[in-house]
Protein backbone atom coordinates (compact mmCIF):
# COMPACT_ATOMS: atom_id res chain seq x y z
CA UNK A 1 33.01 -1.72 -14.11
CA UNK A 2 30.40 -3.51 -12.19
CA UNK A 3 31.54 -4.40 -8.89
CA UNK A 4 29.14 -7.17 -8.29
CA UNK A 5 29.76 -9.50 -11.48
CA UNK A 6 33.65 -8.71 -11.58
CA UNK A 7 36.59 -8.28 -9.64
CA UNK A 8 40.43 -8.24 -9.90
CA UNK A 9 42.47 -11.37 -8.59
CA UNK A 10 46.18 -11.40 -7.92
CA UNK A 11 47.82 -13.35 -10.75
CA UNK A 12 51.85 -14.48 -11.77
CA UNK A 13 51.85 -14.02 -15.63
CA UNK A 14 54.63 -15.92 -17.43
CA UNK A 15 56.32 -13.63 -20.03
CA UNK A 16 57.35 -15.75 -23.03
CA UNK A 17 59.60 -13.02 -24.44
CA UNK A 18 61.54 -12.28 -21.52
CA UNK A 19 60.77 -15.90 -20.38
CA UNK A 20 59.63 -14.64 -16.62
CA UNK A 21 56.93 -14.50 -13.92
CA UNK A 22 55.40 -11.49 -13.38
CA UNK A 23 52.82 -10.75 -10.76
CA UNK A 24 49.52 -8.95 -12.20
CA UNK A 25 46.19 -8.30 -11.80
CA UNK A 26 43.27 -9.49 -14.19
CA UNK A 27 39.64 -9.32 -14.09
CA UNK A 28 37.16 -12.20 -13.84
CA UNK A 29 33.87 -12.89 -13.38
CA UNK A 30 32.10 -13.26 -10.00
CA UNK A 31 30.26 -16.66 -9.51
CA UNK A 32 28.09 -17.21 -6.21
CA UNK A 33 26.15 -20.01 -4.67
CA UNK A 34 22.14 -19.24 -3.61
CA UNK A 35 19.99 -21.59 -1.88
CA UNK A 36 16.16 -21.83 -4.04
CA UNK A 37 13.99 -22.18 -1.53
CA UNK A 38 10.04 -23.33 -2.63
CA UNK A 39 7.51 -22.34 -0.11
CA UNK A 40 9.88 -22.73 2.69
CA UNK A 41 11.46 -26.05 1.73
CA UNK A 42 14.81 -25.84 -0.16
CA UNK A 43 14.31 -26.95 -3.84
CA UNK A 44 17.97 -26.16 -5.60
CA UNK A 45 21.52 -24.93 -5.65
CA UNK A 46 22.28 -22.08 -7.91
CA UNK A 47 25.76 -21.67 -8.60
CA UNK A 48 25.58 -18.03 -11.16
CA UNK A 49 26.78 -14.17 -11.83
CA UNK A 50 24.64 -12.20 -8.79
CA UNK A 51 22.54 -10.41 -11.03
CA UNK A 52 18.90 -10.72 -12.37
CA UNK A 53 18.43 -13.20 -9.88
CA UNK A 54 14.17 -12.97 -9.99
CA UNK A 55 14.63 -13.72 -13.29
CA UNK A 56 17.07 -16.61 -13.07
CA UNK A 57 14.45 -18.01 -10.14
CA UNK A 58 11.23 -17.95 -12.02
CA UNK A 59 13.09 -19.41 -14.91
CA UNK A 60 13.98 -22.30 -12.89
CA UNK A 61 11.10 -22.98 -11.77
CA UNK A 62 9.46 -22.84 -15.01
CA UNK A 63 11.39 -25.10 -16.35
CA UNK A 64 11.07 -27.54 -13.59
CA UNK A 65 6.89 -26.43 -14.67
CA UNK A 66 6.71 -25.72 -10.57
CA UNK A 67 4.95 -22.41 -12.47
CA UNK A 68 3.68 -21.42 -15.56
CA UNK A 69 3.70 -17.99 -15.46
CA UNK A 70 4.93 -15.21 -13.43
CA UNK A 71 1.41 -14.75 -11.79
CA UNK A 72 1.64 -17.96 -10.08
CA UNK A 73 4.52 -16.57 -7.43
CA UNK A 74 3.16 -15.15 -4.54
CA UNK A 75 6.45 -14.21 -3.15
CA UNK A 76 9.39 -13.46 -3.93
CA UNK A 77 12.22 -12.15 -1.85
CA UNK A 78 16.04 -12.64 -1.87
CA UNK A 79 18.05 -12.90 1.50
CA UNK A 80 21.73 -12.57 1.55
CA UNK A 81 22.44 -16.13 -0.25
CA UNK A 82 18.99 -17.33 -0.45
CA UNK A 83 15.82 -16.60 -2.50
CA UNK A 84 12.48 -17.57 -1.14
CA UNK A 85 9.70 -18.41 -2.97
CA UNK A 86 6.39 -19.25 -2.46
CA UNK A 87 3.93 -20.18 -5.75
CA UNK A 88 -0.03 -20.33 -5.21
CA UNK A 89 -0.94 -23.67 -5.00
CA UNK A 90 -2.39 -26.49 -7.25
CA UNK A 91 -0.44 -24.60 -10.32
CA UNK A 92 -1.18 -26.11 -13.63
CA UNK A 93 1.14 -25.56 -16.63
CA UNK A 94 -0.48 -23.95 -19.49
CA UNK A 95 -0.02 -25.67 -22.80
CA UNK A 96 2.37 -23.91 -25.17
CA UNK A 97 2.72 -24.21 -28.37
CA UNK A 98 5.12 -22.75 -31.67
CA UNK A 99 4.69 -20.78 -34.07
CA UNK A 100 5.31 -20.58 -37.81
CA UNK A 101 8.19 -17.97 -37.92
CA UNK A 102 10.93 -16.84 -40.67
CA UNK A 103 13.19 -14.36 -39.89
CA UNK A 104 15.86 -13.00 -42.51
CA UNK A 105 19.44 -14.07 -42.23
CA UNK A 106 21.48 -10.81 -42.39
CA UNK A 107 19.35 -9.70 -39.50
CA UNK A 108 20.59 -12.49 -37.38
CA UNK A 109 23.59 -11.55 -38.19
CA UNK A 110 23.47 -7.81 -37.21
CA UNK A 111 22.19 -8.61 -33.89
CA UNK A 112 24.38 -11.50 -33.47
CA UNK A 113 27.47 -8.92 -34.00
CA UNK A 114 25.88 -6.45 -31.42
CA UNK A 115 25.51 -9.39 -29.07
CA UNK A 116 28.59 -10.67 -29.39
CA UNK A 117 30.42 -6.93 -29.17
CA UNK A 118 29.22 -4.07 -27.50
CA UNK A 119 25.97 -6.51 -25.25
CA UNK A 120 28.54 -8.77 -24.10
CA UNK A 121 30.96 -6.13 -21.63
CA UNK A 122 31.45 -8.45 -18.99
CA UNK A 123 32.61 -11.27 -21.70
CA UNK A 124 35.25 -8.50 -23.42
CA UNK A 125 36.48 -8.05 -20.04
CA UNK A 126 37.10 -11.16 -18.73
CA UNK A 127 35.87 -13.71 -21.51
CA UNK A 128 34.46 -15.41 -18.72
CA UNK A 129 30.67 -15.58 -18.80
CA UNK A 130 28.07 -16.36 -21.78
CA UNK A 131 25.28 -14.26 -22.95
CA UNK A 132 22.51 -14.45 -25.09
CA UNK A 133 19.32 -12.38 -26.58
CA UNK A 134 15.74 -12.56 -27.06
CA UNK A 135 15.01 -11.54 -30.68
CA UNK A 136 11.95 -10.64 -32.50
CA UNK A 137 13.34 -10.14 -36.19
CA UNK A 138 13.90 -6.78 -35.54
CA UNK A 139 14.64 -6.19 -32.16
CA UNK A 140 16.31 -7.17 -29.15
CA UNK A 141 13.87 -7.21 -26.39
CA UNK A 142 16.06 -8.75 -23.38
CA UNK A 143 19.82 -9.42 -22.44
CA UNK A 144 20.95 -11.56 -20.16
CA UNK A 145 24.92 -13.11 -19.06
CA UNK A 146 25.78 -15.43 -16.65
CA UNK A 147 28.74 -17.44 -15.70
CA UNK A 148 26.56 -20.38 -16.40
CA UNK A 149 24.92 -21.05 -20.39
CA UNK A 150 22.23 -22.61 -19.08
CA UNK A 151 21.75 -19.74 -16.64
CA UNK A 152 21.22 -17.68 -19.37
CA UNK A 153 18.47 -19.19 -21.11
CA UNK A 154 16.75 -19.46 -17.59
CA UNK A 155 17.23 -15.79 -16.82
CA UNK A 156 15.88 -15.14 -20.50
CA UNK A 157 12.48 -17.16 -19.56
CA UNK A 158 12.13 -15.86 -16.56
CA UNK A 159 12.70 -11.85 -17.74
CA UNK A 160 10.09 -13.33 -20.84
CA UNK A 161 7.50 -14.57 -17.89
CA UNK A 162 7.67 -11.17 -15.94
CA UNK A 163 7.24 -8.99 -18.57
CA UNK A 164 4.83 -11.20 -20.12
CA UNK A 165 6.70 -11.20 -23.79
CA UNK A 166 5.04 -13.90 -25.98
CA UNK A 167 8.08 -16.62 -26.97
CA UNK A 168 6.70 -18.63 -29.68
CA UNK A 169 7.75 -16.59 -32.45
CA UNK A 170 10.84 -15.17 -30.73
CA UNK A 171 14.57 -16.27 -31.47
CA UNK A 172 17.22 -17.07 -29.05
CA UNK A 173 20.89 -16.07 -30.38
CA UNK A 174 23.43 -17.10 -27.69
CA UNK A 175 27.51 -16.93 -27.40
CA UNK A 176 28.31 -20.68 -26.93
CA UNK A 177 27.19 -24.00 -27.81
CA UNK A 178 23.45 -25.40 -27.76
CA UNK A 179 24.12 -28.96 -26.11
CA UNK A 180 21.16 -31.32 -25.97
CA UNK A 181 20.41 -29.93 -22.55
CA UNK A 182 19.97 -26.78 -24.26
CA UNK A 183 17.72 -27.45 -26.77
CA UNK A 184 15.45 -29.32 -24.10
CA UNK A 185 15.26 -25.93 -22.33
CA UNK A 186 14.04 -24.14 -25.61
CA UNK A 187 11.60 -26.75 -26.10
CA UNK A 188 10.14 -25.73 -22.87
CA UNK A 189 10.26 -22.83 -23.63
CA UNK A 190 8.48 -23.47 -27.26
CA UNK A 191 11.26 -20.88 -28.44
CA UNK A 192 10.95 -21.98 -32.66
CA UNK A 193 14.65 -21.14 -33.59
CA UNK A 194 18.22 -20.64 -31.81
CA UNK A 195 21.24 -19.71 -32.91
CA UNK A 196 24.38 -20.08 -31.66
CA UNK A 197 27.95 -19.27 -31.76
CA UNK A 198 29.74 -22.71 -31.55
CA UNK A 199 29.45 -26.21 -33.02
CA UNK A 200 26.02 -28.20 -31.47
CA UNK A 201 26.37 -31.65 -30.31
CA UNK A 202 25.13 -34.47 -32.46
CA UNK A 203 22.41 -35.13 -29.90
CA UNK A 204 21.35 -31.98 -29.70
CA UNK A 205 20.24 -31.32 -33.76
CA UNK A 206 18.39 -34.66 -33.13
CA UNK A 207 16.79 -33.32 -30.63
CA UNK A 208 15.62 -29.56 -32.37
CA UNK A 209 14.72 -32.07 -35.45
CA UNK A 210 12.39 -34.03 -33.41
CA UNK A 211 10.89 -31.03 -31.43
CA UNK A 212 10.81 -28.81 -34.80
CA UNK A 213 13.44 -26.27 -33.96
CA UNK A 214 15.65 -24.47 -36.51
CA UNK A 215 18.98 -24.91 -35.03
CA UNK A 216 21.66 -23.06 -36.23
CA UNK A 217 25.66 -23.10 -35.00
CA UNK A 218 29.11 -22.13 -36.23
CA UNK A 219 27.93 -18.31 -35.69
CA UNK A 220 30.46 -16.03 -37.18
CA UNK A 221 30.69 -12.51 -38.41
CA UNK A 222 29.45 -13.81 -41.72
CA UNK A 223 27.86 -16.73 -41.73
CA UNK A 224 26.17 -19.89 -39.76
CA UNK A 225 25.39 -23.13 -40.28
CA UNK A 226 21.73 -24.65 -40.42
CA UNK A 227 21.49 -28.35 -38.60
CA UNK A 228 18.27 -28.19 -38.63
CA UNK A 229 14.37 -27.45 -39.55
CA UNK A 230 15.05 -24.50 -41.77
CA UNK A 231 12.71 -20.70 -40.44
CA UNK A 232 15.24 -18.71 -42.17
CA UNK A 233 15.04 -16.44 -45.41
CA UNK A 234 18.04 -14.78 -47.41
């Protein structure tokens, strides 16, 4: 067990069957608050899991298009509960664009099933956090959990922008649902397909329609549901 993203709490369980409170100990996820500081002037609030916090920053920042790619941080340093940054200045955002991808469907859904089980430890232990995977078709190239979904997909751009890993023809498969907020981040990201485990919002698969991503929900062992623009083959 990681100490740092979970600990055990002193709880009173009610016993149905021998209709009592018992006291007991469960695990849950950490959560803590960091101050984003941008060259020396605070810029955000993070409320997340402690853990692949660069990542999570750059991410941010990305998204916000304060960078455009990891090269554009000068510093980086984290402090107890804040994380300084300083960019170079007069950054520019480079234009992205997507690509045309297919991937094949039962692959999806062998690396949704590893996501989902034997990725996800922190989840299986306290069903507390979300996760989610970058995905080439074949393999996964990053991991990432947080207590936070939208966490997630930051620390996924941010791992992407540090090791350089080209995203246009990547897929993100993630353990909750893709809200309209969501989708917005991918299209930053000019991610081409998602995939998710619960039901998107109606907003949302207007959204991936209008930006061209295949959005796909209702993620089970055995099947998922297309809502949109269609980058899959059987």
């Amino acid at each position: 067990m990681n100490a740092d993203k979970i600990v055990a709490c002193n709880v009173i369980r009610y016993d149905a069957g021998k209709n009592i409170f018992v006291a007991d100990k469960k695990l849950t996820a950490v959560e803590k608050s960091f101050e984003l500081h941008l060259n020396g002037e605070p810029f955000r609030e993070i409320l997340c899991s402690p853990e692949d916090l660069e990542d999570l920053a750059i991410g941010l920042l990305a998204q916000a298009d304060k960078i455009s790619s990891a090269k554009d941080i000068s510093r980086l340093e984290i402090k107890s509960s804040v994380i300084e940054v300083e960019i170079n200045p007069a950054v520019q955002p480079a234009p992205k664009t997507f690509s045309k991808v297919a991937f094949v469907a039962k692959d999806i859904l062998a690396c949704a099933d590893k996501l989902l089980g034997e990725l996800s430890t922190t989840h299986n232990k306290t069903n507390g956090v979300h996760s989610g995977v970058l995905f080439d078709g074949q393999n996964v190239l990053l991991f990432r959990e947080d207590i936070g979904r939208h966490n997630v997909f930051d620390k996924i751009y941010g791992a992407a922008l540090r090791q350089n890993i080209f995203l246009g023809d990547k897929m993100i498969i993630f353990s909750g649902r893709c809200s309209s907020e969501m989708i917005r981040k991918v299209a930053r990201m000019k991610v081409p397909v998602v995939v998710a485990k619960s039901v998107p919002t109606s907003y949302s698969i207007n959204l991936a329609k209008k930006f061209g991503i295949t959005l796909a929900g209702r993620l089970t062992a055995d099947f998922f549901v297309f809502t949109a623009t269609l980058s899959v083959l059987c």
